[in-house]
PDB file of N, CA and C in Angstrom:
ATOM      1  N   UNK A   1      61.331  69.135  15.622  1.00  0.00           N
ATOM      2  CA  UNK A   1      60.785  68.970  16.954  1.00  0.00           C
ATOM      3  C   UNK A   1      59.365  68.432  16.844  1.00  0.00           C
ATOM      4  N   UNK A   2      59.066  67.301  17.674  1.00  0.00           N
ATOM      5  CA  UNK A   2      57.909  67.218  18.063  1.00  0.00           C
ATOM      6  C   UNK A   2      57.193  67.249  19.405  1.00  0.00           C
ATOM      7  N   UNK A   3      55.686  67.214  18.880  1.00  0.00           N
ATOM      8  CA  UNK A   3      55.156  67.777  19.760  1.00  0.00           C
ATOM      9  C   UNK A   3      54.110  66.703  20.241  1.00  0.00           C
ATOM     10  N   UNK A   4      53.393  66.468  21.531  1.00  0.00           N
ATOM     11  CA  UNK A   4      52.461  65.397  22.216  1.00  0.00           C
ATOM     12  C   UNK A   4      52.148  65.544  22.987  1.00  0.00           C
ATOM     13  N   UNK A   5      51.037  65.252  23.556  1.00  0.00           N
ATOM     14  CA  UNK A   5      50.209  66.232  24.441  1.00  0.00           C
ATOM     15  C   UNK A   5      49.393  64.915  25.589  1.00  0.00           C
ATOM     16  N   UNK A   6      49.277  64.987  26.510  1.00  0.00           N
ATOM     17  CA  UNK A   6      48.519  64.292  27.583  1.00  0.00           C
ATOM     18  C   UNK A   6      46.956  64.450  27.562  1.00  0.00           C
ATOM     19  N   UNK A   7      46.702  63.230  27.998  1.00  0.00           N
ATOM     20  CA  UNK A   7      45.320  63.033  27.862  1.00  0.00           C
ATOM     21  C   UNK A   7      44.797  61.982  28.494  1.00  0.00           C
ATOM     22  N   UNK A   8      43.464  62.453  29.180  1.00  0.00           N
ATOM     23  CA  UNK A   8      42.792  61.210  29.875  1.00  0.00           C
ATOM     24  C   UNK A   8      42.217  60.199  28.943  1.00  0.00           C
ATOM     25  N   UNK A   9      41.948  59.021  29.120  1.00  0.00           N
ATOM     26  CA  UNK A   9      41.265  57.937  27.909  1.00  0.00           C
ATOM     27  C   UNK A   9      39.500  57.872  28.640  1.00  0.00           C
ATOM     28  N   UNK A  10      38.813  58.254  28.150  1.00  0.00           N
ATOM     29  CA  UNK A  10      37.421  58.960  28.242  1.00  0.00           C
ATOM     30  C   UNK A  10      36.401  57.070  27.584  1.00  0.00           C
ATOM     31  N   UNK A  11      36.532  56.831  26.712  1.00  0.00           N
ATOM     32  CA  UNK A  11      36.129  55.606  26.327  1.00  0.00           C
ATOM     33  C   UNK A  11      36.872  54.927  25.730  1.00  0.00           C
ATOM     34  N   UNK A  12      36.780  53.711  25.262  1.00  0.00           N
ATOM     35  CA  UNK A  12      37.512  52.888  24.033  1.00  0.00           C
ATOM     36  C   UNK A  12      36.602  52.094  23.517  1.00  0.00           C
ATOM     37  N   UNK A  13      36.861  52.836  22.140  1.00  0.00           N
ATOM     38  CA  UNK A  13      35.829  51.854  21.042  1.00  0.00           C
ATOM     39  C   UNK A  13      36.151  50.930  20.785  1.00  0.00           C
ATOM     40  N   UNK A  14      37.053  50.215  20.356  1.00  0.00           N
ATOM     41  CA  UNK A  14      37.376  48.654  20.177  1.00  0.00           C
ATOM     42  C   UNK A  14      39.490  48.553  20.579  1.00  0.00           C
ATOM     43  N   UNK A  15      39.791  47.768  19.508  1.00  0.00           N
ATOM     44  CA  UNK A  15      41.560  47.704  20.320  1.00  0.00           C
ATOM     45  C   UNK A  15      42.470  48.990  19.717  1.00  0.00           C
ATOM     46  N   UNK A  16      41.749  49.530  18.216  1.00  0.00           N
ATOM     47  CA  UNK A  16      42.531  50.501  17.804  1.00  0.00           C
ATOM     48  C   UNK A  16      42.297  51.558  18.394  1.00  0.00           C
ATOM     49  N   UNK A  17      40.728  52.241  19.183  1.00  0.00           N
ATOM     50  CA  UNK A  17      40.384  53.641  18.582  1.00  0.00           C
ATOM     51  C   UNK A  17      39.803  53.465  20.552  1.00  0.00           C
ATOM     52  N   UNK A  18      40.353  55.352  20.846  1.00  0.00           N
ATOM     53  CA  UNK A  18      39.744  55.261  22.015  1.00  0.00           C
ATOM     54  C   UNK A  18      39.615  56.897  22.329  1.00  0.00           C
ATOM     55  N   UNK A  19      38.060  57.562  22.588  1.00  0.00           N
ATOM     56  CA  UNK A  19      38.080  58.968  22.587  1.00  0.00           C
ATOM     57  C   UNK A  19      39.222  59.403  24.112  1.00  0.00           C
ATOM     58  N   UNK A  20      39.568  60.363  23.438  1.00  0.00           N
ATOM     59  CA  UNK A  20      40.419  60.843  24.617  1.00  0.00           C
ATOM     60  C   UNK A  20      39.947  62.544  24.953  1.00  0.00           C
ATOM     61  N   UNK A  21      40.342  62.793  26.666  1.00  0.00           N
ATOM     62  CA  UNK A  21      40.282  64.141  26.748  1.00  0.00           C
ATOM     63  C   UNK A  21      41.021  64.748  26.916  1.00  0.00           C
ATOM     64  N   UNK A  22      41.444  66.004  26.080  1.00  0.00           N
ATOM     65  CA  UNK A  22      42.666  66.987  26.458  1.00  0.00           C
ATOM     66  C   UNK A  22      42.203  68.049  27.042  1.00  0.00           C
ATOM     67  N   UNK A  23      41.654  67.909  28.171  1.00  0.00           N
ATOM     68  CA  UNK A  23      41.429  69.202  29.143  1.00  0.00           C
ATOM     69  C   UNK A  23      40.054  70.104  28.593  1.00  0.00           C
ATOM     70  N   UNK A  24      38.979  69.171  27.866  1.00  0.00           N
ATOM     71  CA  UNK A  24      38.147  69.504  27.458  1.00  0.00           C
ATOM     72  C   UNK A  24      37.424  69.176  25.721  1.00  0.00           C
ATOM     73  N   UNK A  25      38.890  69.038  25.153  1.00  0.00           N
ATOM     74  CA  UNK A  25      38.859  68.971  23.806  1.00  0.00           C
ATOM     75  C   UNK A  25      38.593  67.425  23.857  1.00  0.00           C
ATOM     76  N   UNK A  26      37.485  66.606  22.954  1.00  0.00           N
ATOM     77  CA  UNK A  26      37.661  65.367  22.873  1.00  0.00           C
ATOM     78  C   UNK A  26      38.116  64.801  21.347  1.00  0.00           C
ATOM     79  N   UNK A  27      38.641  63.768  21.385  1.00  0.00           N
ATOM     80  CA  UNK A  27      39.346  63.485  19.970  1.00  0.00           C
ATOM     81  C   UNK A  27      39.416  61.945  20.449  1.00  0.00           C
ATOM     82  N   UNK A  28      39.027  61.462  18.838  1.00  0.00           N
ATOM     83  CA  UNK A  28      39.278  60.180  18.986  1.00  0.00           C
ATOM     84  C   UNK A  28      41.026  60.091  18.192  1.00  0.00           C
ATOM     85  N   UNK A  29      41.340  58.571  18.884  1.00  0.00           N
ATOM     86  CA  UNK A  29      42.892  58.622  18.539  1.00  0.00           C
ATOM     87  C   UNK A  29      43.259  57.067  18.691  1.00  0.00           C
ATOM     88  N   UNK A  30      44.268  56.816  18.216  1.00  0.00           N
ATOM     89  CA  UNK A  30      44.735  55.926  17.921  1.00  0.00           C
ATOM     90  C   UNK A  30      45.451  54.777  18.910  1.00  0.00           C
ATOM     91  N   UNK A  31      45.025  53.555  19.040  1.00  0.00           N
ATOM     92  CA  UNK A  31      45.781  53.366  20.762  1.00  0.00           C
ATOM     93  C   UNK A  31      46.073  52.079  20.625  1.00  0.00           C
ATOM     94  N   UNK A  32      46.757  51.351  18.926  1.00  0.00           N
ATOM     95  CA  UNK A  32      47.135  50.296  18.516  1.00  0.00           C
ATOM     96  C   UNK A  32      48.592  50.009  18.838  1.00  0.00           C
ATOM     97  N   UNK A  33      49.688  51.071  19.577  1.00  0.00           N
ATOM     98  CA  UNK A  33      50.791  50.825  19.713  1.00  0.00           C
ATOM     99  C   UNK A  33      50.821  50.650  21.397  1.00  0.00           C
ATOM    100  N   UNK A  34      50.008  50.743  22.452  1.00  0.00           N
ATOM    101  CA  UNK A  34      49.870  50.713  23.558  1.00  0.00           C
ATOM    102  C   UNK A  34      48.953  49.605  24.157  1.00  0.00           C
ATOM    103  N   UNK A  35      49.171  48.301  24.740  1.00  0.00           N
ATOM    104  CA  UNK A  35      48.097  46.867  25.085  1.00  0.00           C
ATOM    105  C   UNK A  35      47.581  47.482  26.598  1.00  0.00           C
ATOM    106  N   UNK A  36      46.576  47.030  26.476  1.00  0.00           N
ATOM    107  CA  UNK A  36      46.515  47.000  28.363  1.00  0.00           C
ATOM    108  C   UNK A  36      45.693  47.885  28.489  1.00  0.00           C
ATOM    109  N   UNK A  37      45.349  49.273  28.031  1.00  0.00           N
ATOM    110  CA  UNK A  37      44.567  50.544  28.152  1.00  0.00           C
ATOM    111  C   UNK A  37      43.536  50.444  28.919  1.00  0.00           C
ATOM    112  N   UNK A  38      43.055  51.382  29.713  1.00  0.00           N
ATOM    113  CA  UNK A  38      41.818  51.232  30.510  1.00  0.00           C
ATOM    114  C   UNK A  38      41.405  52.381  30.537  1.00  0.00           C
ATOM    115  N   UNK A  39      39.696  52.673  30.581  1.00  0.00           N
ATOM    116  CA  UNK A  39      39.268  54.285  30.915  1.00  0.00           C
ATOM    117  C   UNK A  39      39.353  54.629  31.927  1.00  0.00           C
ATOM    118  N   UNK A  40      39.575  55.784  31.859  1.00  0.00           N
ATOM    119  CA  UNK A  40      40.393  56.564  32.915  1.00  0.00           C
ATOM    120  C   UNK A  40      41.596  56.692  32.650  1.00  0.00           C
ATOM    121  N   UNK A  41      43.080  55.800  32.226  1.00  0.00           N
ATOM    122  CA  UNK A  41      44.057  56.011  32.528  1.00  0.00           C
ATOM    123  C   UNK A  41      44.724  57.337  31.703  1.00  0.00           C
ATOM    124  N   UNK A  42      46.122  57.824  31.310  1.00  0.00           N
ATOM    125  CA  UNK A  42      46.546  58.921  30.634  1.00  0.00           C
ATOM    126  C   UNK A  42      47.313  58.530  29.831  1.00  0.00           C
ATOM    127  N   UNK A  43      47.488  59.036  28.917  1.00  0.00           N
ATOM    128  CA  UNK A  43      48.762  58.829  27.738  1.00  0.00           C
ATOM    129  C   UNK A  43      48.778  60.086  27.081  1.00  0.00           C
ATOM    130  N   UNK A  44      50.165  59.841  26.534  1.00  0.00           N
ATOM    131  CA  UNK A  44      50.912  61.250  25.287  1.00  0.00           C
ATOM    132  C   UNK A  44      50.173  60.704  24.072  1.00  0.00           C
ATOM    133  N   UNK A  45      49.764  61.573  23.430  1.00  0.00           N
ATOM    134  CA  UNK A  45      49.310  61.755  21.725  1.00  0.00           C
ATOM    135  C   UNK A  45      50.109  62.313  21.367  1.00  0.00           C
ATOM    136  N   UNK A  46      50.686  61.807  20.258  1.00  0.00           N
ATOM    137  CA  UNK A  46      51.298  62.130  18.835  1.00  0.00           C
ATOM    138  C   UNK A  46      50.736  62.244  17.650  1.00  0.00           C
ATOM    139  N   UNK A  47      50.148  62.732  17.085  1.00  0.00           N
ATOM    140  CA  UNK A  47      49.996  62.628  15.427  1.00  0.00           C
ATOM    141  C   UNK A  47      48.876  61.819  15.460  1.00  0.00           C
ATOM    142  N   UNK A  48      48.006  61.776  16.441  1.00  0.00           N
ATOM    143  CA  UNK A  48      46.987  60.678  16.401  1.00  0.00           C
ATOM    144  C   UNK A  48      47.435  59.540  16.921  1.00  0.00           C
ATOM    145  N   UNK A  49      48.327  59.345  17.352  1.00  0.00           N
ATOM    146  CA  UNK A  49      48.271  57.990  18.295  1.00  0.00           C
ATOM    147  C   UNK A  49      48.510  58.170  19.471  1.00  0.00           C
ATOM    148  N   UNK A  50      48.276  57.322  20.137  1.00  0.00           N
ATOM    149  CA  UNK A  50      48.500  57.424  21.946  1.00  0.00           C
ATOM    150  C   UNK A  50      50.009  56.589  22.081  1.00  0.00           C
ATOM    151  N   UNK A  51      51.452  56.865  22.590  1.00  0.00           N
ATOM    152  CA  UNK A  51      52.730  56.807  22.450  1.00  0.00           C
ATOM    153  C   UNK A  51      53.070  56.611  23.303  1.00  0.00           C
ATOM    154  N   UNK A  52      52.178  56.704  24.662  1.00  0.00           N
ATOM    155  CA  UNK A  52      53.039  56.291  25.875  1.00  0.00           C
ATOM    156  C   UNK A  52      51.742  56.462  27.359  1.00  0.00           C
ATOM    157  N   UNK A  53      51.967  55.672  28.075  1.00  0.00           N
ATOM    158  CA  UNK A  53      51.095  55.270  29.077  1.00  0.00           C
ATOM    159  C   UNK A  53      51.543  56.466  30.281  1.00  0.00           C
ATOM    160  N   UNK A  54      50.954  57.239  30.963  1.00  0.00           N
ATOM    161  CA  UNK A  54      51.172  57.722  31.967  1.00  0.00           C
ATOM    162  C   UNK A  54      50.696  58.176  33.095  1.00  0.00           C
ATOM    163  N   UNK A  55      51.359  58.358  34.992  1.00  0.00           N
ATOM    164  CA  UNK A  55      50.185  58.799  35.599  1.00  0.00           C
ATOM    165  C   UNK A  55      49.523  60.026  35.337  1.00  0.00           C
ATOM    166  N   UNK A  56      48.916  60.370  36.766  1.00  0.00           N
ATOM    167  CA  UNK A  56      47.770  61.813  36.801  1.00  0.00           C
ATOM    168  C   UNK A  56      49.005  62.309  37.025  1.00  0.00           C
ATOM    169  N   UNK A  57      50.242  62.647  37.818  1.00  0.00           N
ATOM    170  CA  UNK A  57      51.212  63.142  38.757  1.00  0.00           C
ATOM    171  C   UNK A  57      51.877  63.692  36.949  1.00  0.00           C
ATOM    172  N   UNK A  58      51.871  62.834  36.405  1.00  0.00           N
ATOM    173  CA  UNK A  58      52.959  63.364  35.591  1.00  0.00           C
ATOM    174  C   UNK A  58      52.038  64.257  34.490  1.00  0.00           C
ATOM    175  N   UNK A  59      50.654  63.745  33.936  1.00  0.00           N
ATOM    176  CA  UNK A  59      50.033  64.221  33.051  1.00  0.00           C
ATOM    177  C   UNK A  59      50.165  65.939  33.349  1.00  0.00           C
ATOM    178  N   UNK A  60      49.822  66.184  34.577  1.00  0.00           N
ATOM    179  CA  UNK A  60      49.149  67.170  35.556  1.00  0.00           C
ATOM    180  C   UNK A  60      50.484  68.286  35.206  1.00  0.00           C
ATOM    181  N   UNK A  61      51.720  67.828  35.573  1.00  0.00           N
ATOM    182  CA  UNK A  61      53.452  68.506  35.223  1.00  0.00           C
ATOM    183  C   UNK A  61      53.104  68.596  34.214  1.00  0.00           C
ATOM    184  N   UNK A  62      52.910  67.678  33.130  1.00  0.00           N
ATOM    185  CA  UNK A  62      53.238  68.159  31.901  1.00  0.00           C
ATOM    186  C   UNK A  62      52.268  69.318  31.157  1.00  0.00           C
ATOM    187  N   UNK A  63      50.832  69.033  31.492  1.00  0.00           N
ATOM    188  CA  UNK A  63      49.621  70.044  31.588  1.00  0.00           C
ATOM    189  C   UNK A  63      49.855  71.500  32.133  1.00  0.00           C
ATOM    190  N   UNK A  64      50.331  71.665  33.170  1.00  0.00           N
ATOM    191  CA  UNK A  64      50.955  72.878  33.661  1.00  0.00           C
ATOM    192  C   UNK A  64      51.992  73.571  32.830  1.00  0.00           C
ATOM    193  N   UNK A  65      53.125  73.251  32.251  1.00  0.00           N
ATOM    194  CA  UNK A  65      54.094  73.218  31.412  1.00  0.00           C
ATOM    195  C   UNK A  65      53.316  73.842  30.270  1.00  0.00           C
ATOM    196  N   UNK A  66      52.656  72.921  29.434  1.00  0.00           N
ATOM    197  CA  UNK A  66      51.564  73.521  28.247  1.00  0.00           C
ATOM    198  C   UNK A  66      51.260  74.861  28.148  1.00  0.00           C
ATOM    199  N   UNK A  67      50.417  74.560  29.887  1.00  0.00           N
ATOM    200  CA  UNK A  67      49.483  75.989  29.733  1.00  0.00           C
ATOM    201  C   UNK A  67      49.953  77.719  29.960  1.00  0.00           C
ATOM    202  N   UNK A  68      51.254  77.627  30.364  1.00  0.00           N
ATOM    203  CA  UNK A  68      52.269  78.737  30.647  1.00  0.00           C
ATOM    204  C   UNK A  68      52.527  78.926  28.961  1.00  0.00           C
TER     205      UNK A  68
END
């Protein structure tokens, strides 16, 4: 099983690397498999990379889910 977690995109340092926030925690991560990225938007982390683009509506479900 794996596991990936939602996160706002907080800055982006160049096309690979962009700090992200997980509800406080900041981490830089990986965001070479995803084009287009903008700050502000959300994505799933995996293993250090960002895996998938998503809204607030869904981040927010899946954030709730987590925190139970």
């Amino acid at each position: 099983m794996c596991l990936a977690f939602p996160g706002k995109i907080i800055s982006i340092k160049n096309k690979e690397q962009a700090t992200v926030d997980f509800d406080g925690v900041k981490k830089v991560v990986n965001i070479s498999l995803i084009s287009n990225l903008k700050k502000g938007e959300f994505v799933i982390v995996h293993a250090g990379f960002a895996i998938e683009k998503m809204d607030k509506k869904e981040k927010d479900a899946i954030s709730k889910i987590i925190k139970k």
